[in-house]
C-alpha atoms as a PDB file:
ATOM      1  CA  UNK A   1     263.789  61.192 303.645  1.00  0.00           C
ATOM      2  CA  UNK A   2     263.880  59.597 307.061  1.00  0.00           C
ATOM      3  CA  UNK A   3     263.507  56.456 308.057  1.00  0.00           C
ATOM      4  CA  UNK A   4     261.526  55.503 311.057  1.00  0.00           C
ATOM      5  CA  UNK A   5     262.334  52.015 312.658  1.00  0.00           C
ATOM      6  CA  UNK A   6     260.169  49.556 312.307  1.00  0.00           C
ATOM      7  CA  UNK A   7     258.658  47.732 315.676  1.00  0.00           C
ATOM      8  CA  UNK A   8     257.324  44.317 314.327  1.00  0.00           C
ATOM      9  CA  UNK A   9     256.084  42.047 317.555  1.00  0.00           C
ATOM     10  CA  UNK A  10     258.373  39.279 316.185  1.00  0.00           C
ATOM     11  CA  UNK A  11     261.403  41.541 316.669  1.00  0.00           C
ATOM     12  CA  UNK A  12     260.331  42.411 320.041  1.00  0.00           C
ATOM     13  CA  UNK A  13     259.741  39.065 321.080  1.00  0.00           C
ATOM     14  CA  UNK A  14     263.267  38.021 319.868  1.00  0.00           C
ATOM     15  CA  UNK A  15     265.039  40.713 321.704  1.00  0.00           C
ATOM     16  CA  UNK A  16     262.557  39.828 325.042  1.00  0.00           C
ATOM     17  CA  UNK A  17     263.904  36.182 324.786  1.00  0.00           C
ATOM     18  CA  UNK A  18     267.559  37.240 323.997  1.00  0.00           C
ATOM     19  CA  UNK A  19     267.151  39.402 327.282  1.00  0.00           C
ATOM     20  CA  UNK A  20     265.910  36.498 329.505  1.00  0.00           C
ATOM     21  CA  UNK A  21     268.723  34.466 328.153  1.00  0.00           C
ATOM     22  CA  UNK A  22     271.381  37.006 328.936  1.00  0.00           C
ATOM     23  CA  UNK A  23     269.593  37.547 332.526  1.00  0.00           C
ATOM     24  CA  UNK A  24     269.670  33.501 333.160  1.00  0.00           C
ATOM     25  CA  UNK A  25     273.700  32.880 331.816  1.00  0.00           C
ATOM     26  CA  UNK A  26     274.187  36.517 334.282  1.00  0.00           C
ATOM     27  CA  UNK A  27     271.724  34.957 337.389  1.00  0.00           C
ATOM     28  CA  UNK A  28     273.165  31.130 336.503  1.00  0.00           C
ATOM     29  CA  UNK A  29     277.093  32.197 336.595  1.00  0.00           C
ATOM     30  CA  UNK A  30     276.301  34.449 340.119  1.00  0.00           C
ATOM     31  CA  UNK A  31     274.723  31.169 341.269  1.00  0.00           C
ATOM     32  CA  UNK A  32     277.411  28.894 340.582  1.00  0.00           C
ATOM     33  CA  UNK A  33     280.108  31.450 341.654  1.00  0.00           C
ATOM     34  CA  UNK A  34     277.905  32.043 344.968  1.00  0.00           C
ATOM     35  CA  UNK A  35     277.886  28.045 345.529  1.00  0.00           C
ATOM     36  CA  UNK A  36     282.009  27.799 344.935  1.00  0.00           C
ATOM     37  CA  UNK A  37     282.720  30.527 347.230  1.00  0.00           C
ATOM     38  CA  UNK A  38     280.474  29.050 349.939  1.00  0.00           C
ATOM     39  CA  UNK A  39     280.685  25.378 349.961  1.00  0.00           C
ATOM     40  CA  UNK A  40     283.955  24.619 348.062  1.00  0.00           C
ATOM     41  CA  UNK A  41     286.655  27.612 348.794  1.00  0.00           C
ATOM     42  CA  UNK A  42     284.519  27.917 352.436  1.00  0.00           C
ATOM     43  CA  UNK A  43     285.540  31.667 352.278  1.00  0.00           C
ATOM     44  CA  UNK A  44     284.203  33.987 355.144  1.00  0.00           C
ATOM     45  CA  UNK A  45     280.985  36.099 354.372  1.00  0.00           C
ATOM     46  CA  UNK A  46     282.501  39.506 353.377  1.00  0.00           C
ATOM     47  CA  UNK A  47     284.061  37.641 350.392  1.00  0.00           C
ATOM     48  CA  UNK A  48     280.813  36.412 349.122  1.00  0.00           C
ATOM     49  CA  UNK A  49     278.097  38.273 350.372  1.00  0.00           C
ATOM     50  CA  UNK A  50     277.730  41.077 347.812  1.00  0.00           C
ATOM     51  CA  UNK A  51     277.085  38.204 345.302  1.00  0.00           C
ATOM     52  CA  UNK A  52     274.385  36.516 346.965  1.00  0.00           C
ATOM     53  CA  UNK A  53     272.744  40.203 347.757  1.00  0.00           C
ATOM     54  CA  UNK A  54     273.027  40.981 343.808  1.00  0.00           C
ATOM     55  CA  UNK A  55     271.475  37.367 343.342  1.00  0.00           C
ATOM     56  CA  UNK A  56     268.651  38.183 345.774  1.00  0.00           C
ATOM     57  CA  UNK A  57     267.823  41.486 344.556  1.00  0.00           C
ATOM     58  CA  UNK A  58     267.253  39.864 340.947  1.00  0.00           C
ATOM     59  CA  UNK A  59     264.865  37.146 342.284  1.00  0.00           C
ATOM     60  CA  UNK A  60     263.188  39.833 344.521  1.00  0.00           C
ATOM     61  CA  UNK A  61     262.374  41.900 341.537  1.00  0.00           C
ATOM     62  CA  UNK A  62     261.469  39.932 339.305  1.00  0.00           C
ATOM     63  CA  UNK A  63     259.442  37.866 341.548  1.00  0.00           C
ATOM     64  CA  UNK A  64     257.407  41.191 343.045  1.00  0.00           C
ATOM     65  CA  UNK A  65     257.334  42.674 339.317  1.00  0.00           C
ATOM     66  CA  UNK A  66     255.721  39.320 337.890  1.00  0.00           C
ATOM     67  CA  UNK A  67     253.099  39.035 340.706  1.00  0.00           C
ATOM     68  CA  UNK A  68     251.928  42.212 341.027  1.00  0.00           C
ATOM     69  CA  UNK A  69     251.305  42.224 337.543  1.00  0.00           C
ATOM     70  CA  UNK A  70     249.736  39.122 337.857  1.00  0.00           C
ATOM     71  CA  UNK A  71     251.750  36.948 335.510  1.00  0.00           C
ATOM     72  CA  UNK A  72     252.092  33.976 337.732  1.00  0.00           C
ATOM     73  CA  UNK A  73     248.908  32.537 336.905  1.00  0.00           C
ATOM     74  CA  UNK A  74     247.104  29.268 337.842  1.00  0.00           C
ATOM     75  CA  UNK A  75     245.501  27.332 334.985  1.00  0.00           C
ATOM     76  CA  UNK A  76     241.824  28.014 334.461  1.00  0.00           C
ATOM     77  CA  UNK A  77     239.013  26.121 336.398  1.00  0.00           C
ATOM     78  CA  UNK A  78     237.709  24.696 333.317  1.00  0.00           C
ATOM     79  CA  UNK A  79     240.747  22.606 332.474  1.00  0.00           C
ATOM     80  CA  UNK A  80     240.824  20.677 336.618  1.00  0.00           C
ATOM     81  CA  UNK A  81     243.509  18.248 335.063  1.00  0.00           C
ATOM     82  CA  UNK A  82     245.745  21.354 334.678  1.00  0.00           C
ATOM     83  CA  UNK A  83     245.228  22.329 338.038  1.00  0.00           C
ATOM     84  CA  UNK A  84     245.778  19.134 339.307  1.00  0.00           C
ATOM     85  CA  UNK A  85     248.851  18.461 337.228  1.00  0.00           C
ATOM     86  CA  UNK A  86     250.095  22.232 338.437  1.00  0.00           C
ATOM     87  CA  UNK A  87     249.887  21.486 341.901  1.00  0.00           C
ATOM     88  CA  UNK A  88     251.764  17.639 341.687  1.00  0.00           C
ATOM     89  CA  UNK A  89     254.745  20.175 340.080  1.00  0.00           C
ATOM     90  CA  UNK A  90     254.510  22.521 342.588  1.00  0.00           C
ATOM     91  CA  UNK A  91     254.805  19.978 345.077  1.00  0.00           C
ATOM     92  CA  UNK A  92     257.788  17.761 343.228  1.00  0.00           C
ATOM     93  CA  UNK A  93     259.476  21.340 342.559  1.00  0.00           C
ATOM     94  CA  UNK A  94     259.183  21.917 346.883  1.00  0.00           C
ATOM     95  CA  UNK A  95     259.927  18.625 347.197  1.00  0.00           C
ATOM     96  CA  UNK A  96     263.545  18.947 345.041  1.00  0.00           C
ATOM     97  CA  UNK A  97     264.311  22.078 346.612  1.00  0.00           C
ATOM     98  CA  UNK A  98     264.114  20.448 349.974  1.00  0.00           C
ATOM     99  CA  UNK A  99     266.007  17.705 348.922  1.00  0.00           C
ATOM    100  CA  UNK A 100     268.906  19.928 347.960  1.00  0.00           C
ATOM    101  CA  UNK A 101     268.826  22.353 351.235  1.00  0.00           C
ATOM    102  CA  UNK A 102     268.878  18.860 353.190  1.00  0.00           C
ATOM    103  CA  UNK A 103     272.038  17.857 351.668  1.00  0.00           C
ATOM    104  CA  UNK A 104     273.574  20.893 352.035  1.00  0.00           C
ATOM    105  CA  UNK A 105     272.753  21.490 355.863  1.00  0.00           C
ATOM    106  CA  UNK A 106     273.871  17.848 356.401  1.00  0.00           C
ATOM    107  CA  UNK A 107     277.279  18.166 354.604  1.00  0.00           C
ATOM    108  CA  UNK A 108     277.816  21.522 355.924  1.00  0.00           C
ATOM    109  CA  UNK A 109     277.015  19.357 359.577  1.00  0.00           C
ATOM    110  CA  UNK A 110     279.214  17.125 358.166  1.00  0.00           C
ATOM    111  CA  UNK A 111     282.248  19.475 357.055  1.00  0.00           C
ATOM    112  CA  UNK A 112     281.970  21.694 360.288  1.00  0.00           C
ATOM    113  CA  UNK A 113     281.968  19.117 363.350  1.00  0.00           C
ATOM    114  CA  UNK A 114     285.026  17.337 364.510  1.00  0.00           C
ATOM    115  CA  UNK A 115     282.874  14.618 366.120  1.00  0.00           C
ATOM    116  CA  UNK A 116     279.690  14.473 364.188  1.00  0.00           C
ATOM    117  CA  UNK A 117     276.960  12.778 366.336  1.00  0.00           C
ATOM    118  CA  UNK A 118     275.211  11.588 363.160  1.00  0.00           C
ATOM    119  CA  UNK A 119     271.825  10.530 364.462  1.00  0.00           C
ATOM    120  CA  UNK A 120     271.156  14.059 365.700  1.00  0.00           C
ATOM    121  CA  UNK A 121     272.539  15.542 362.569  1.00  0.00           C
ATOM    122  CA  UNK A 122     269.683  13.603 360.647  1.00  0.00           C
ATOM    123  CA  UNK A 123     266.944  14.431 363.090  1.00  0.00           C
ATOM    124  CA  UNK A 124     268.170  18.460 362.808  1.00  0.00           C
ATOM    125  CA  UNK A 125     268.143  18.064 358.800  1.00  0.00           C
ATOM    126  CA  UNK A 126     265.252  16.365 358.482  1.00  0.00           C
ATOM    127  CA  UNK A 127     263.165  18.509 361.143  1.00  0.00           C
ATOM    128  CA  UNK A 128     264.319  21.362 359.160  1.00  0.00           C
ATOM    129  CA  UNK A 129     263.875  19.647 355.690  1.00  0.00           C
ATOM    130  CA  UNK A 130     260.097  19.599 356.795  1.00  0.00           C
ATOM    131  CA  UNK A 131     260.074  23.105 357.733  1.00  0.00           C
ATOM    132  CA  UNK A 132     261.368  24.343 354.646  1.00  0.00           C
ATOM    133  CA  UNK A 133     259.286  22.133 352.547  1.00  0.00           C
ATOM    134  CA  UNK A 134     255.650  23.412 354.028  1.00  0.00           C
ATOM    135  CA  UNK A 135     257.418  27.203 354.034  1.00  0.00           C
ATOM    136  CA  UNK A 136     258.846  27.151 349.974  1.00  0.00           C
ATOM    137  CA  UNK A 137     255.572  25.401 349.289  1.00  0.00           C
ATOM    138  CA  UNK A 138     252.755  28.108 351.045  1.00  0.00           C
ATOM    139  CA  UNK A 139     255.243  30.880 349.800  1.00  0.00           C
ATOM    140  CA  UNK A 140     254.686  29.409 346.337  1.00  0.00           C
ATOM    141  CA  UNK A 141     250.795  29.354 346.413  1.00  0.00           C
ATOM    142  CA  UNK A 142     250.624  32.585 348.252  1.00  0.00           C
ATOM    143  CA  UNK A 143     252.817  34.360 345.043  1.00  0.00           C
ATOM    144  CA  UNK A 144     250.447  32.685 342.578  1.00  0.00           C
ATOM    145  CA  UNK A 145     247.486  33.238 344.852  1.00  0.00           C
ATOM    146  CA  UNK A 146     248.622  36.793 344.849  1.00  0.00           C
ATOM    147  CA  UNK A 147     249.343  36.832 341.359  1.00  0.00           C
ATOM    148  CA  UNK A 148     246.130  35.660 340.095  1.00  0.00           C
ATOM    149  CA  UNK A 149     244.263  38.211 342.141  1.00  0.00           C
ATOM    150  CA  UNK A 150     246.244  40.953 340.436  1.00  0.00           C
ATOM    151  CA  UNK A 151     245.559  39.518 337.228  1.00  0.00           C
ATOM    152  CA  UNK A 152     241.424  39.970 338.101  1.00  0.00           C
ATOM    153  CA  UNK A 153     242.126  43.358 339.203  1.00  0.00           C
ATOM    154  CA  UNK A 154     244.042  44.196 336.024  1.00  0.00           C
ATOM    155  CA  UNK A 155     241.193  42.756 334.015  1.00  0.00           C
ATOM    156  CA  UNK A 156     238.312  44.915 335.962  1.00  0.00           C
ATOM    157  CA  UNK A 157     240.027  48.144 335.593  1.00  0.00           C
END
């Protein structure tokens, strides 16, 4: 008598979330371990760079996978609130993420000069603080942009 193994959607939903969890401890102790080998021990790139390429990779696929799938969806027209309330965490997400690269490049300005002419390190920051908050936020609507159009594609064929 053999036994086959049963496949029960609950099961593989468990295992799917036990998967993402081991893939965010993996992706969140690269992170941190990328951050103290940059900004604390200040080593030199060919001590660290491997990491952040095995970090990138990771976001790159999943990122590519998910959208041309069409995963990253907006919420439907019908429910305009969503959409609404979508883009305002979009935007405070961009907004974060800028705040963060700002006070890195400043303390990095900070750490690096012997005479820091502090005016012009705030100008540099936050003229590149706006640049990387209109680039993370069109690369964010063009993935779910993207996404969404994959997801109509999916559904026609």
């Amino acid at each position: 008598m053999s036994r086959t193994r049963i496949k029960d959607e609950r099961i593989i939903s468990e295992i799917q979330k036990f998967s993402t969890h081991g893939f965010m401890i993996v992706f969140v102790g690269f992170m941190v371990s990328l951050l103290v080998k940059v900004f604390i021990l200040q080593w030199d790139i060919k001590y660290w760079f491997d990491t952040f390429v095995i970090v990138m990779a990771g976001c790159l696929y999943i990122t590519v996978r998910s959208v041309k799938n069409g995963i990253y969806l907006l919420p439907s027209k019908e429910g305009e609130g969503d959409v609404r309330r979508y883009k305002k965490i979009n935007l405070i997400g961009g907004a974060v993420s800028t705040l963060i690269w700002a006070a890195l490049m400043f303390l990095s300005d900070f750490r690096e000069a012997g005479e820091l002419d502090i005016a012009k390190s705030i100008m540099s920051t936050l003229v590149g603080s706006v640049i990387f908050f209109v680039g993370i936020t069109w690369i964010q609507w063009f993935i779910i942009k993207r996404s969404n159009k994959n997801a109509d594609k999916s559904l026609d064929g």
